[in-house]
Protein backbone atom coordinates (compact mmCIF):
# COMPACT_ATOMS: atom_id res chain seq x y z
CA UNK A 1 68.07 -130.08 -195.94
CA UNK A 2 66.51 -130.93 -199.10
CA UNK A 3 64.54 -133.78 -200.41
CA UNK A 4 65.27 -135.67 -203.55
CA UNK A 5 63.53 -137.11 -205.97
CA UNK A 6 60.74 -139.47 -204.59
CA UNK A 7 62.30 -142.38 -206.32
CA UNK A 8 65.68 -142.07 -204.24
CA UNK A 9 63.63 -140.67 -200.91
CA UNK A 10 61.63 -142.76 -200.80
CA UNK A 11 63.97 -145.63 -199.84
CA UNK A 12 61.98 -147.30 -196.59
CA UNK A 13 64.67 -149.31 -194.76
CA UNK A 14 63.10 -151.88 -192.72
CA UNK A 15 65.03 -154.15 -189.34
CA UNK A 16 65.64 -158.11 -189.92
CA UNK A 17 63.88 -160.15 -187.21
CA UNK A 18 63.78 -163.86 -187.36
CA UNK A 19 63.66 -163.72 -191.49
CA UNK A 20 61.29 -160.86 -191.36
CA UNK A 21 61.03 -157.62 -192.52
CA UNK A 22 60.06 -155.57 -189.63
CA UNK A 23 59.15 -151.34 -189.56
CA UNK A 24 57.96 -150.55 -186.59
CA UNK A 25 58.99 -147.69 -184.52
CA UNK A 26 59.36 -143.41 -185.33
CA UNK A 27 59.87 -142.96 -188.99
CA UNK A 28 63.50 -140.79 -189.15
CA UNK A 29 65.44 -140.04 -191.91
CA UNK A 30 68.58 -141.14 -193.69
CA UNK A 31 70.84 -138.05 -195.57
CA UNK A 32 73.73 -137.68 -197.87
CA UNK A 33 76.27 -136.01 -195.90
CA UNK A 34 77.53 -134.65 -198.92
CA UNK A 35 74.24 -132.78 -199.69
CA UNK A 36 72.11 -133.12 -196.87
CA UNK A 37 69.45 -134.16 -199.16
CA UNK A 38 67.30 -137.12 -197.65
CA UNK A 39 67.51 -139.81 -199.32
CA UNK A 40 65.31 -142.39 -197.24
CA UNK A 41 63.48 -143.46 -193.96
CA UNK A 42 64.04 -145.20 -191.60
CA UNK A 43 61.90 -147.10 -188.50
CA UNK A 44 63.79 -145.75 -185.05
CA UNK A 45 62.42 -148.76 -182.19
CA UNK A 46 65.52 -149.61 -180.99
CA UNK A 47 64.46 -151.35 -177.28
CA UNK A 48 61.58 -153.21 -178.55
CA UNK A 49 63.53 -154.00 -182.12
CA UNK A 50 66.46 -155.52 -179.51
CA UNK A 51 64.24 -157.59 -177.63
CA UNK A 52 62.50 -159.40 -180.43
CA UNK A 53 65.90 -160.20 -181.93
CA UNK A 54 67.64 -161.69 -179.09
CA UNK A 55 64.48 -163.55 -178.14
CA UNK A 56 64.57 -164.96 -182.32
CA UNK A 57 67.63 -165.52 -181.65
CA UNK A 58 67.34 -167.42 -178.24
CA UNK A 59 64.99 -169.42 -179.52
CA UNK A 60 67.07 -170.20 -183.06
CA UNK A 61 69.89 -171.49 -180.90
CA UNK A 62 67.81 -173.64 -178.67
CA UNK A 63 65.63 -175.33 -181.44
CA UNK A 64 67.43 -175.24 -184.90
CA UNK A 65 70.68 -176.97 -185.47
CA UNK A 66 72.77 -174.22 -186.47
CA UNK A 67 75.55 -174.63 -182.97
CA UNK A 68 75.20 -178.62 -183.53
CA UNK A 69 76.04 -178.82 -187.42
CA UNK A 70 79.46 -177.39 -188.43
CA UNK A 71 78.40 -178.28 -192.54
CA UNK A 72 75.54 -176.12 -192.40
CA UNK A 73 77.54 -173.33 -191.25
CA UNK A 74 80.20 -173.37 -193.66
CA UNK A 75 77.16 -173.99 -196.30
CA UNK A 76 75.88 -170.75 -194.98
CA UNK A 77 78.84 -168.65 -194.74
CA UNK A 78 79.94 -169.78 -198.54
CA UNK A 79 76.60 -168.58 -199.79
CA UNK A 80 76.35 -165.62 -198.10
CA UNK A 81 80.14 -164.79 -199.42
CA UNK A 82 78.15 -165.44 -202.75
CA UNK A 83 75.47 -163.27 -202.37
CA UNK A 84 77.75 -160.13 -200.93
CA UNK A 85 79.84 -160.81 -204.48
CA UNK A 86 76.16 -160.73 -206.34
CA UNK A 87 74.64 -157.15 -204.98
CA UNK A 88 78.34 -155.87 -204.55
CA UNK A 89 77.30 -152.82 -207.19
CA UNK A 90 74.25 -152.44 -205.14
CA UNK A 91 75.73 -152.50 -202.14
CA UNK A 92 78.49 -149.96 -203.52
CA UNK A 93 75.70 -147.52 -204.68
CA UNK A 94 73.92 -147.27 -201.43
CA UNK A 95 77.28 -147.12 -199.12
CA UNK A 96 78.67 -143.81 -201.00
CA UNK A 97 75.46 -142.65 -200.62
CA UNK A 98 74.75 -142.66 -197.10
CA UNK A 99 78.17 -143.36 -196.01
CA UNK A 100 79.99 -140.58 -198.11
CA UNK A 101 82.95 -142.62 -199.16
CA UNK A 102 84.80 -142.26 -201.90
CA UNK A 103 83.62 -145.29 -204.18
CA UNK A 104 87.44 -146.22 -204.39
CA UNK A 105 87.16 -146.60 -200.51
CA UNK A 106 83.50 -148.23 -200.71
CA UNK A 107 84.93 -150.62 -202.93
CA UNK A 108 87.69 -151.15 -201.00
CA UNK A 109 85.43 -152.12 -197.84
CA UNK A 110 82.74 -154.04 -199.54
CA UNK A 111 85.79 -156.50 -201.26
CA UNK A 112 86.73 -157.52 -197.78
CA UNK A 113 83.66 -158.97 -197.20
CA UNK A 114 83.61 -162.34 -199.32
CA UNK A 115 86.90 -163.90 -197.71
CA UNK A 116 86.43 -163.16 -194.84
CA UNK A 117 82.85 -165.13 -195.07
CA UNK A 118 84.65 -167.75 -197.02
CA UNK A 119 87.51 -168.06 -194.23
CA UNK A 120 85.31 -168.52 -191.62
CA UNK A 121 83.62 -171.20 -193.45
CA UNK A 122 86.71 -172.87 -193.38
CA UNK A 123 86.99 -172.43 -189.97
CA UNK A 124 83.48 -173.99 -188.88
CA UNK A 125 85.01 -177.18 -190.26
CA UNK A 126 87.93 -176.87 -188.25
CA UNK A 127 88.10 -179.93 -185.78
CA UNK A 128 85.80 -178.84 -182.65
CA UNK A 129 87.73 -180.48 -179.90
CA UNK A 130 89.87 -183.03 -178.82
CA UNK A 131 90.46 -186.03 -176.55
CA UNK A 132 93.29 -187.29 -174.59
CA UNK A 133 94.00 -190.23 -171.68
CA UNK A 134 95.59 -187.89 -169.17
CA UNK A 135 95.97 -190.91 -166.58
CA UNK A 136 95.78 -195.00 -167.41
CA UNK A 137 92.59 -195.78 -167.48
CA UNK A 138 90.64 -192.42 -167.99
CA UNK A 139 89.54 -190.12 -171.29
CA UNK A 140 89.35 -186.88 -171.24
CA UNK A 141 86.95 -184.94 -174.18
CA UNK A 142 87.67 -181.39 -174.62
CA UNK A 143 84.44 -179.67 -176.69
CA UNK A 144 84.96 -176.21 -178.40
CA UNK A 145 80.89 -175.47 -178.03
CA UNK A 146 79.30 -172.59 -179.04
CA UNK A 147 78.19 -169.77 -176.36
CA UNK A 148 74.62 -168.77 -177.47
CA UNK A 149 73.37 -165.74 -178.67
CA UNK A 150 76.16 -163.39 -180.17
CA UNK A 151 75.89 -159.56 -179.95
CA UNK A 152 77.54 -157.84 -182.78
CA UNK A 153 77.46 -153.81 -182.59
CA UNK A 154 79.43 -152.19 -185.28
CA UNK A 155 79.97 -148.30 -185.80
CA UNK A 156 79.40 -146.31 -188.95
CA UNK A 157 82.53 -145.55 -190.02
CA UNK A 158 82.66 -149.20 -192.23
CA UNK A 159 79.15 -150.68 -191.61
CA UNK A 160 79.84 -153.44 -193.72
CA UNK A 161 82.96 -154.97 -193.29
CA UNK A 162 83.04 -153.93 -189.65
CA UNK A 163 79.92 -156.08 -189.19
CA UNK A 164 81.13 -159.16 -191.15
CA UNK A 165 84.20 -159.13 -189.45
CA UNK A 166 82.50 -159.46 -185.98
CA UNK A 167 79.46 -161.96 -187.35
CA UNK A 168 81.80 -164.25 -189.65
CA UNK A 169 83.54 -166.06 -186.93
CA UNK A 170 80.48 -165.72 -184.43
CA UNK A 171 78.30 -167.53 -187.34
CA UNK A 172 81.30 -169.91 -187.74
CA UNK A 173 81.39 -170.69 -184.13
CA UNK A 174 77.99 -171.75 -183.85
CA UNK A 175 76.04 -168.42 -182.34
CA UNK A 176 73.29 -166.94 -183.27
CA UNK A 177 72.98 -163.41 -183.27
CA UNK A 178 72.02 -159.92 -183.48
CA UNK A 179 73.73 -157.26 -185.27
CA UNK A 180 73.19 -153.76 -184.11
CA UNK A 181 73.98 -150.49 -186.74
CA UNK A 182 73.77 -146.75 -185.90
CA UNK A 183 70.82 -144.69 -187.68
CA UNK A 184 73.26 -142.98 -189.78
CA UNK A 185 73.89 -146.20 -192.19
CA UNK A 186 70.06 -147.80 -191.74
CA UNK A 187 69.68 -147.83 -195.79
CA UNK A 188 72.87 -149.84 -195.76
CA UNK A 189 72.25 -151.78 -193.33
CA UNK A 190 68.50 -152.89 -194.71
CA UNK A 191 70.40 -153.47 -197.70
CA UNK A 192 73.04 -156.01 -196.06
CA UNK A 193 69.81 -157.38 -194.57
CA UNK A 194 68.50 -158.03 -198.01
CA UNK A 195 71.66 -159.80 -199.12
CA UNK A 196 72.02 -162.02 -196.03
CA UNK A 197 68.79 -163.06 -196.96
CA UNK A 198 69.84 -164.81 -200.16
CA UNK A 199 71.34 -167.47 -198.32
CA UNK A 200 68.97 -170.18 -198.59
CA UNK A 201 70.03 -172.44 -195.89
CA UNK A 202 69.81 -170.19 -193.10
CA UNK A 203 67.65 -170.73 -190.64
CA UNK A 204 65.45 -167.87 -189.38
CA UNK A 205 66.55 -166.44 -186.22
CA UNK A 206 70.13 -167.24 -186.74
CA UNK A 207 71.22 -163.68 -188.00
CA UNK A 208 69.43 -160.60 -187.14
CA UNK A 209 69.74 -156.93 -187.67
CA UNK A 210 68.55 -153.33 -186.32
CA UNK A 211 69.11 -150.13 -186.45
CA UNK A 212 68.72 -147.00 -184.00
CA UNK A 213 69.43 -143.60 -184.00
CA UNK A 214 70.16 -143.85 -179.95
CA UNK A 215 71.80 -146.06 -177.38
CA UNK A 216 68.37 -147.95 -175.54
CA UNK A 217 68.69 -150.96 -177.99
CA UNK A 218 72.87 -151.53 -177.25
CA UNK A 219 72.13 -151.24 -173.99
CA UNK A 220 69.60 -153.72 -173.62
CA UNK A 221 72.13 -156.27 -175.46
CA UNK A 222 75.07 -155.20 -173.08
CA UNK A 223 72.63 -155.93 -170.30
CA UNK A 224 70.46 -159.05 -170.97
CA UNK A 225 71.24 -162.18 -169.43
CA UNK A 226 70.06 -163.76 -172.72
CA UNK A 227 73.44 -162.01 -174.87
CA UNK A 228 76.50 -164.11 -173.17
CA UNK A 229 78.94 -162.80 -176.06
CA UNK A 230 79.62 -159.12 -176.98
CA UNK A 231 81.62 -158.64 -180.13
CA UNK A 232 82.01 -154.38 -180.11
CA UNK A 233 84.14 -151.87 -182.33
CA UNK A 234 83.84 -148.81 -181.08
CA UNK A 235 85.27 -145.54 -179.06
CA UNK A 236 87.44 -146.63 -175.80
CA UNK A 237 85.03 -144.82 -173.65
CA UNK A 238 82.25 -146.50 -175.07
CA UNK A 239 83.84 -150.31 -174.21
CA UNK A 240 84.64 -148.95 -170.70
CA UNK A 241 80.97 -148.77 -170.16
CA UNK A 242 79.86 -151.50 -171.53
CA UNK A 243 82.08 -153.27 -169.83
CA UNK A 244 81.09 -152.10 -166.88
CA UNK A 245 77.59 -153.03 -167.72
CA UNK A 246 78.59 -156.46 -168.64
CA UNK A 247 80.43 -157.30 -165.53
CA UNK A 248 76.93 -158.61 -163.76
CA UNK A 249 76.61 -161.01 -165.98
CA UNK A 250 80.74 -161.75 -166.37
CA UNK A 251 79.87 -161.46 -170.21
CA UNK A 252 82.37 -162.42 -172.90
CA UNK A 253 83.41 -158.97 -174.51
CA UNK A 254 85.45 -159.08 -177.81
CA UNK A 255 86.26 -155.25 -178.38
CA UNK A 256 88.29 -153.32 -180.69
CA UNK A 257 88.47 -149.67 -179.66
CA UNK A 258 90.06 -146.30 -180.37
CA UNK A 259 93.55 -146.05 -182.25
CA UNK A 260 96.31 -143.17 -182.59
CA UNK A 261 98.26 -144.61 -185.03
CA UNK A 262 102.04 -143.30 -184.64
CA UNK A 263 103.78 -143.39 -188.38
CA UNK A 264 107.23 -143.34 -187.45
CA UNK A 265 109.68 -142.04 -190.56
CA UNK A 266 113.50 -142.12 -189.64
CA UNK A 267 116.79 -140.77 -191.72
CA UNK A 268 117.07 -143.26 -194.17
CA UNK A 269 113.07 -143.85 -195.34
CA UNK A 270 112.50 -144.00 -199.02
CA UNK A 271 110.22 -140.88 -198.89
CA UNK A 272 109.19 -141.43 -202.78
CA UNK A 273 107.36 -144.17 -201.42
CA UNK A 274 105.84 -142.95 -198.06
CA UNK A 275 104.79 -139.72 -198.61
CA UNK A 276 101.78 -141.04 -200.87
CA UNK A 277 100.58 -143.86 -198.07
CA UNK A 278 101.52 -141.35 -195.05
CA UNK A 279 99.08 -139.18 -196.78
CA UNK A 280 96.30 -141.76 -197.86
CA UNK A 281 96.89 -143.03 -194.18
CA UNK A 282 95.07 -139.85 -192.97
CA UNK A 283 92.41 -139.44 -195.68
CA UNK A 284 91.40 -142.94 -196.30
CA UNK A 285 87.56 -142.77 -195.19
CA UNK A 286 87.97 -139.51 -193.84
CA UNK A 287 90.15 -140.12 -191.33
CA UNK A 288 87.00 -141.59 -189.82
CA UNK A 289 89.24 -145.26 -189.55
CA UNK A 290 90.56 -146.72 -185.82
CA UNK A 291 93.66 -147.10 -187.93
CA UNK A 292 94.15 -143.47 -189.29
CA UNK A 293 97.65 -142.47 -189.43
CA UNK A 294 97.37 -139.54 -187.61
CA UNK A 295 100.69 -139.20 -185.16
CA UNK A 296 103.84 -138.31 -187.95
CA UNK A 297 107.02 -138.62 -185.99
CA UNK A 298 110.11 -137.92 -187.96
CA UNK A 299 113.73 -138.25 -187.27
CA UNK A 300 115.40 -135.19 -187.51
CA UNK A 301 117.49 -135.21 -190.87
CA UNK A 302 114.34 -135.88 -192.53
CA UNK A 303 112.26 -133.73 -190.38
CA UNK A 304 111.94 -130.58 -193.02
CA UNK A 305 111.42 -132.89 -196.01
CA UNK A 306 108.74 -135.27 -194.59
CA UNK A 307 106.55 -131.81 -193.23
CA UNK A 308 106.68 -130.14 -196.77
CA UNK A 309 105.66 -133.03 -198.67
CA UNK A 310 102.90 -134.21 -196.51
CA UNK A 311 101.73 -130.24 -196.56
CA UNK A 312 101.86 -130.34 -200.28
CA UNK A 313 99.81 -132.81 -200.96
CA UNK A 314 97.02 -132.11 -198.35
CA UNK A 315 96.77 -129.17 -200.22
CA UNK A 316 95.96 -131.20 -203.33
CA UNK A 317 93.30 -133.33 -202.14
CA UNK A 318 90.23 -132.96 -203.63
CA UNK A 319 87.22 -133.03 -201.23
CA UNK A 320 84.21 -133.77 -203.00
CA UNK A 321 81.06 -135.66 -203.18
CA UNK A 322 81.47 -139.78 -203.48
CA UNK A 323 79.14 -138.78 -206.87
CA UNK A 324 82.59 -137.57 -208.31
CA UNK A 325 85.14 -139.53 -209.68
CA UNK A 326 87.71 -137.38 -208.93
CA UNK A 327 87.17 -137.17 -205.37
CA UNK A 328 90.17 -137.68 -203.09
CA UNK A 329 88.13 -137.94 -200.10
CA UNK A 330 84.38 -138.02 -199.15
CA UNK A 331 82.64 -136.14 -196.61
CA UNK A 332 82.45 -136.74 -192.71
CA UNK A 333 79.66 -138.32 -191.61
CA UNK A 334 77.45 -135.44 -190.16
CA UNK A 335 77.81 -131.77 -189.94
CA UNK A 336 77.97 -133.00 -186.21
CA UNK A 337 81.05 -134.29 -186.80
CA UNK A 338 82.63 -131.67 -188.60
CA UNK A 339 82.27 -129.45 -185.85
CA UNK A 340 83.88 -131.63 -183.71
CA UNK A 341 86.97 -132.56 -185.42
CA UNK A 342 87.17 -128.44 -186.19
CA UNK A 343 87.00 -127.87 -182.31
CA UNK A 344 89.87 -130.48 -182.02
CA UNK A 345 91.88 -128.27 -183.93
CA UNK A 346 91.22 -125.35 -182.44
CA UNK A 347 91.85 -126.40 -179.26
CA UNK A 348 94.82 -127.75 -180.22
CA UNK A 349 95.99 -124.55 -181.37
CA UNK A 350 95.53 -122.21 -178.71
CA UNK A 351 97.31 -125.43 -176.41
CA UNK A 352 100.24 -124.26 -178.83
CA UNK A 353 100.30 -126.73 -181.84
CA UNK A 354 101.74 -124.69 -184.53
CA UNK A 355 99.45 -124.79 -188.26
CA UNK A 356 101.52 -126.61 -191.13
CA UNK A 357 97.87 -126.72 -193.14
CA UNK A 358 94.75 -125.49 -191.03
CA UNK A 359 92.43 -126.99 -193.30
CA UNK A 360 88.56 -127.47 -191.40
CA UNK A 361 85.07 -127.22 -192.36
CA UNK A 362 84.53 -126.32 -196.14
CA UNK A 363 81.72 -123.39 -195.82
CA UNK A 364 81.60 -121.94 -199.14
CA UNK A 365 80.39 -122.87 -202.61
CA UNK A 366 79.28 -126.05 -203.78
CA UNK A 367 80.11 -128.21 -201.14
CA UNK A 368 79.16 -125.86 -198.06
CA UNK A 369 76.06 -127.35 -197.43
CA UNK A 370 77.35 -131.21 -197.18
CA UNK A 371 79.43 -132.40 -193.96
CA UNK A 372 83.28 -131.92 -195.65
CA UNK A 373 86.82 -131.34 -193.65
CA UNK A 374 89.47 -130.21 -195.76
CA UNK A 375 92.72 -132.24 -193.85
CA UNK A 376 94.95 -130.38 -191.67
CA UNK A 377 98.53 -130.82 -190.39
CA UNK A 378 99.94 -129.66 -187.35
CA UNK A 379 103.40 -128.92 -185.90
CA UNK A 380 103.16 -130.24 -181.92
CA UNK A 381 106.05 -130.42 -179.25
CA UNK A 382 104.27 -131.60 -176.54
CA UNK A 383 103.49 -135.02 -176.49
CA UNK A 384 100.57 -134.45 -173.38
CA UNK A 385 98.53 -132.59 -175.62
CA UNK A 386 94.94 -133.70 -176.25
CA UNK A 387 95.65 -133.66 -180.32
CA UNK A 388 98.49 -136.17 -179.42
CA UNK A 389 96.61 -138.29 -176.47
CA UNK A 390 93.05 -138.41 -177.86
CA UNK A 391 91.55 -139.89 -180.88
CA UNK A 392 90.34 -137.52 -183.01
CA UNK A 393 88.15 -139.62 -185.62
CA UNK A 394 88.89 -137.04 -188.29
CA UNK A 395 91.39 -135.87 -191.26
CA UNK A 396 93.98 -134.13 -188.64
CA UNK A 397 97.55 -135.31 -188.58
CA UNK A 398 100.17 -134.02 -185.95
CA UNK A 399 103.84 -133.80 -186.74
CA UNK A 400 106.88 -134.53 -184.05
CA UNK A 401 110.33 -134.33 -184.22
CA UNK A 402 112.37 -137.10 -182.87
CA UNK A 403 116.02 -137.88 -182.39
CA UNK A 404 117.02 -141.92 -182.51
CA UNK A 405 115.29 -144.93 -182.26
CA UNK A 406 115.12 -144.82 -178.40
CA UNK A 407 113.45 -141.45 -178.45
CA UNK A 408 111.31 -143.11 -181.23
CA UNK A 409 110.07 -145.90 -179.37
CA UNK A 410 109.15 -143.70 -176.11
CA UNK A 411 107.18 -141.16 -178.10
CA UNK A 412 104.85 -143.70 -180.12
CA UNK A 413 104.25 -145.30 -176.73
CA UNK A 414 103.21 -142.66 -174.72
CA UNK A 415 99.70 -142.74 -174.83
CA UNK A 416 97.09 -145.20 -173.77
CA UNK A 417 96.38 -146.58 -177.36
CA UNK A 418 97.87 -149.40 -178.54
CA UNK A 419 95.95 -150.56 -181.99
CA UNK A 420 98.48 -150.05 -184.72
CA UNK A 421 101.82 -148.28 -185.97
CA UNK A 422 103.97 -148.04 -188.93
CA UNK A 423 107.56 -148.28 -189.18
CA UNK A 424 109.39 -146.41 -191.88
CA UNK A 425 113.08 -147.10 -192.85
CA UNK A 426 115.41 -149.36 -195.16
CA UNK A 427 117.61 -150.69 -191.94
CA UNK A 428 115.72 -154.17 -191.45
CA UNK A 429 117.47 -154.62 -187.71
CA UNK A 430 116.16 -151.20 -187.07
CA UNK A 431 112.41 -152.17 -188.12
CA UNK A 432 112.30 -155.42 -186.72
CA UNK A 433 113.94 -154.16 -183.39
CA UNK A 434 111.31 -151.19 -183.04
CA UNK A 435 108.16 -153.22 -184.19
CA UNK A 436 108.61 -155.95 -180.98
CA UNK A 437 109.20 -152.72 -178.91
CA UNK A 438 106.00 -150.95 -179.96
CA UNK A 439 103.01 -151.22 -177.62
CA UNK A 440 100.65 -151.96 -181.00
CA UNK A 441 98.60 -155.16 -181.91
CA UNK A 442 99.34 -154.81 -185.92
CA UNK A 443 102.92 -153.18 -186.60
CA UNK A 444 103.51 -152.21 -190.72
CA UNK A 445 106.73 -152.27 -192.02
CA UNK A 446 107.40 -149.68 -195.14
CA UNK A 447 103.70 -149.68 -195.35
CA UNK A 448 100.00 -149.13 -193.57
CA UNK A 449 96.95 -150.64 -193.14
CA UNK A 450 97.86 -154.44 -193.98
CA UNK A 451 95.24 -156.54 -192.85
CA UNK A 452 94.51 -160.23 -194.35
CA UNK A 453 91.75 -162.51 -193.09
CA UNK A 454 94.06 -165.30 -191.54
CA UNK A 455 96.49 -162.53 -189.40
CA UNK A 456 95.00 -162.10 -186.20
CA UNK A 457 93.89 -157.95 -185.50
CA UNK A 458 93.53 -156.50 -182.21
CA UNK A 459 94.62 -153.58 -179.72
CA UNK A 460 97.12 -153.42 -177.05
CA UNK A 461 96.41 -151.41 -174.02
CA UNK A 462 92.71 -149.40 -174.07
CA UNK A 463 92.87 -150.02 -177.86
CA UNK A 464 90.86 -153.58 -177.43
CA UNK A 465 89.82 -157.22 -175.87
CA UNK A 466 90.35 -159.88 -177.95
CA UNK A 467 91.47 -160.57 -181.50
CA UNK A 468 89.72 -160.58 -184.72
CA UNK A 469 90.63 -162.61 -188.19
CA UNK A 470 92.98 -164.95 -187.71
CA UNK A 471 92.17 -168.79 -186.00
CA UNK A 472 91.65 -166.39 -182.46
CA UNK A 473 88.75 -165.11 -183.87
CA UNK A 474 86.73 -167.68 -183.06
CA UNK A 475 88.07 -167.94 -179.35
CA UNK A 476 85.32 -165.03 -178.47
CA UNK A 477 82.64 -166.76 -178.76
CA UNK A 478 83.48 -170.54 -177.61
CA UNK A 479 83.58 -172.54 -174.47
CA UNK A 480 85.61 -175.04 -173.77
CA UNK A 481 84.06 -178.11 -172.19
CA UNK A 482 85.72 -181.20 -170.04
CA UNK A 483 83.85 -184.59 -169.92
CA UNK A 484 85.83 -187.11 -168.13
CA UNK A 485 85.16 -190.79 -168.98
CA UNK A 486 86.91 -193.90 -166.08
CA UNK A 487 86.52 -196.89 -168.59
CA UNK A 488 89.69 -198.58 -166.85
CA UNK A 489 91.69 -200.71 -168.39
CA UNK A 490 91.69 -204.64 -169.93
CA UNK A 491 93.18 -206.49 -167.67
CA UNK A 492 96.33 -208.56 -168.85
């Protein structure tokens, strides 16, 4: 590790606590992960930073008007969508930076984040009940009210838009919350604090944000009475225990969790046009996505082609710093992770996965001291193996042979994932037939990774709880309230 010049080091990223900037705790630091250099500080006081945010924002819901007035929320939300479209070059800067992305893929993320602020505005103005006379003589009022203090805690894999996604419809909804972000994006996420606090209408307390480098602050949000609502993205074994956790208090939990992604390429695919997305479907972010592509199947005819090509151009992605405009793909996250992912592989080879491309950890010249993963493809058989069952979280794609559409379906389904899948062929029968027999909340026809702020996105199975974007959105953090009225009738 080596430090940088002090006017990039010394970047001090501070938590957001009821409109204040707030650096108390262990000063850690921030890295590139494609040097290693540090490139900041940050304050590491996760408990005591988690307690004074859900008590700003217990007391923001009780005494401001922010769950009572649906104007000032879409106010909010519009000029917050503003002020992510103002620092959106700052914001780009800092996220391939700490995050390692590509800025291709940074830009990608960070152009998410204004409509999906702006729909939700649109949704706080949505009508918040509705009344009825269910017998002669009696009203019923149905209220859509908000539940109280939202927790949002996103992973590190897409701070940005990961976060927005989860706070947009909570803010819309008439929470208040608190927005938790690993230690490994804590210059990003001081950043986003910065922005958010452009929005001049919104009250302090409303939103806040911290950071840690452990789990003592999430837990204390899974587990205070005070934090009805818990919006989560995150592994699958991580929402099991929170859940758990939760279950005293019968919290709300809004989760989307691990993907394996089958891509499912039969006979009569127009392989011109998937072999580029099947491939961007694995390196996109570093495979560090809950969407990754990383299950091939592919029908037999086509079997030979589909393998080559995808080989090929692995081969001919360039790993390289996010500095680099010719960079394919950006580093992993931490050398951590790199080691992980390679042990994956490994594993999966001496369980009897056969190497197509071994790629793994990049330990000589220029880039040996950052955190990069060349992408690998493997040749698997066995659909119990760990590779196939298990999300890996890394550039690693597997490669199955399958036989029809029957043998198709029961392949992509055999595993306890559910969150996406992508169907490839020109027979539109054949897609529609296989895409209602998928177990997968978002299903991609000729295509991956379509997501749009009014669809509803969410996991089947142990891939999620919940739905986010989309009208359901809000649904996560609302109660619905009865008042009866007996007025009777005029008499005649």
């Amino acid at each position: 590790m080596t430090m940088v010049p002090d006017s990039v080091a010394s970047r001090k990223a501070f938590n957001w606590i009821d409109g204040s900037q707030r650096r108390e705790g262990l000063s850690k630091v921030s890295i590139d992960p494609a040097t290693y250099d540090v490139i900041g500080h940050y304050p590491d006081h996760g408990l005591e930073a988690a307690r004074s945010a859900v008590a700003a924002a217990s007391k923001a819901f009780r005494e401001t008007m922010w769950a009572h007035d649906h104007e000032l929320r879409a106010r909010v939300l519009e000029q917050l969508a503003c002020a992510f479209e103002r620092n959106r070059d700052r914001l780009l800067e800092i996220l391939s930076l700490e995050n390692g992305k590509v800025k291709g893929e940074a830009a990608f993320e960070l152009d998410m984040v204004p409509g999906k602020l702006r729909y939700s505005a649109a949704t706080a103005l949505v009508e918040g009940g509705r009344a009825m006379t269910p017998k002669p003589g009696s009203i019923s009022l149905i209220l859509r009210q908000p539940m109280g203090v939202a927790a949002v805690i996103a992973p590190w894999n897409s701070p940005v838009i990961l976060t927005i996604r989860s706070l947009a419809p909570a803010l819309a909804a008439g929470c208040t919350t608190v927005v938790k972000l690993p230690g490994q994006v804590a210059q990003t996420a001081s950043v986003m604090a910065e922005v958010m606090a452009e929005a001049e209408d919104l009250p302090n307390g409303v939103i806040n944000l911290f950071f840690e480098s452990g789990p003592e602050g999430s837990a204390y949000l899974v587990d205070s009475p005070e934090v009805p609502v818990v919006s989560f993205t995150g592994s699958t074994r991580t929402g099991r225990a929170i859940s758990s956790t939760g279950a005293r208090y019968l919290k709300r939990f809004g989760m989307e969790l691990g993907g394996k992604t089958p891509m499912i390429v039969f006979d009569d695919a127009d392989l011109d046009a998937a072999l580029p997305i099947l491939e961007k479907a694995l390196t996109v972010f570093g495979g560090q996505f809950c969407m990754t592509g990383s299950r091939l199947l592919v029908q037999n005819g086509k079997y030979e082609a589909v393998r080559d090509g995808v080989a090929e151009r692995l081969r001919n992605v360039k790993v390289g710093p996010a500095a680099d405009p010719s960079s394919d793909m950006g580093p992993l996250i931490d050398r951590a992770n790199v080691e992980r992912v390679d042990r994956v592989v490994e594993v999966a080879i001496a369980a009897g996965a056969k190497v197509v491309e071994r790629g793994g950890p990049i330990k000589v010249g220029p880039l040996a001291d950052g955190a990069f993963f060349r992408p690998a493809l493997l040749e698997v058989s066995d659909n119990s193996l760990a590779i196939i069952q298990e999300e890996t979280f890394g550039p690693v794609l597997t490669i199955q042979r399958f036989s029809d559409e029957a043998d198709a379906i029961q392949l992509a389904n055999d595993n306890e994932y559910g969150l996406s899948a992508s169907i490839w062929t020109r027979d539109i029968d054949r897609s529609l037939r296989v895409a209602q027999a998928l177990e997968a909340g978002s299903v991609w026809i000729n295509d991956w990774a379509k997501v749009y702020d009014s669809t509803e996105e969410g996991g089947f199975k142990q891939s999620g709880l919940g739905r986010l974007n989309g009208l359901a959105a809000l649904d996560d953090f609302i109660e619905h309230k009865h008042i009866a009225l007996k007025p009777g009738l005029k008499q005649r």
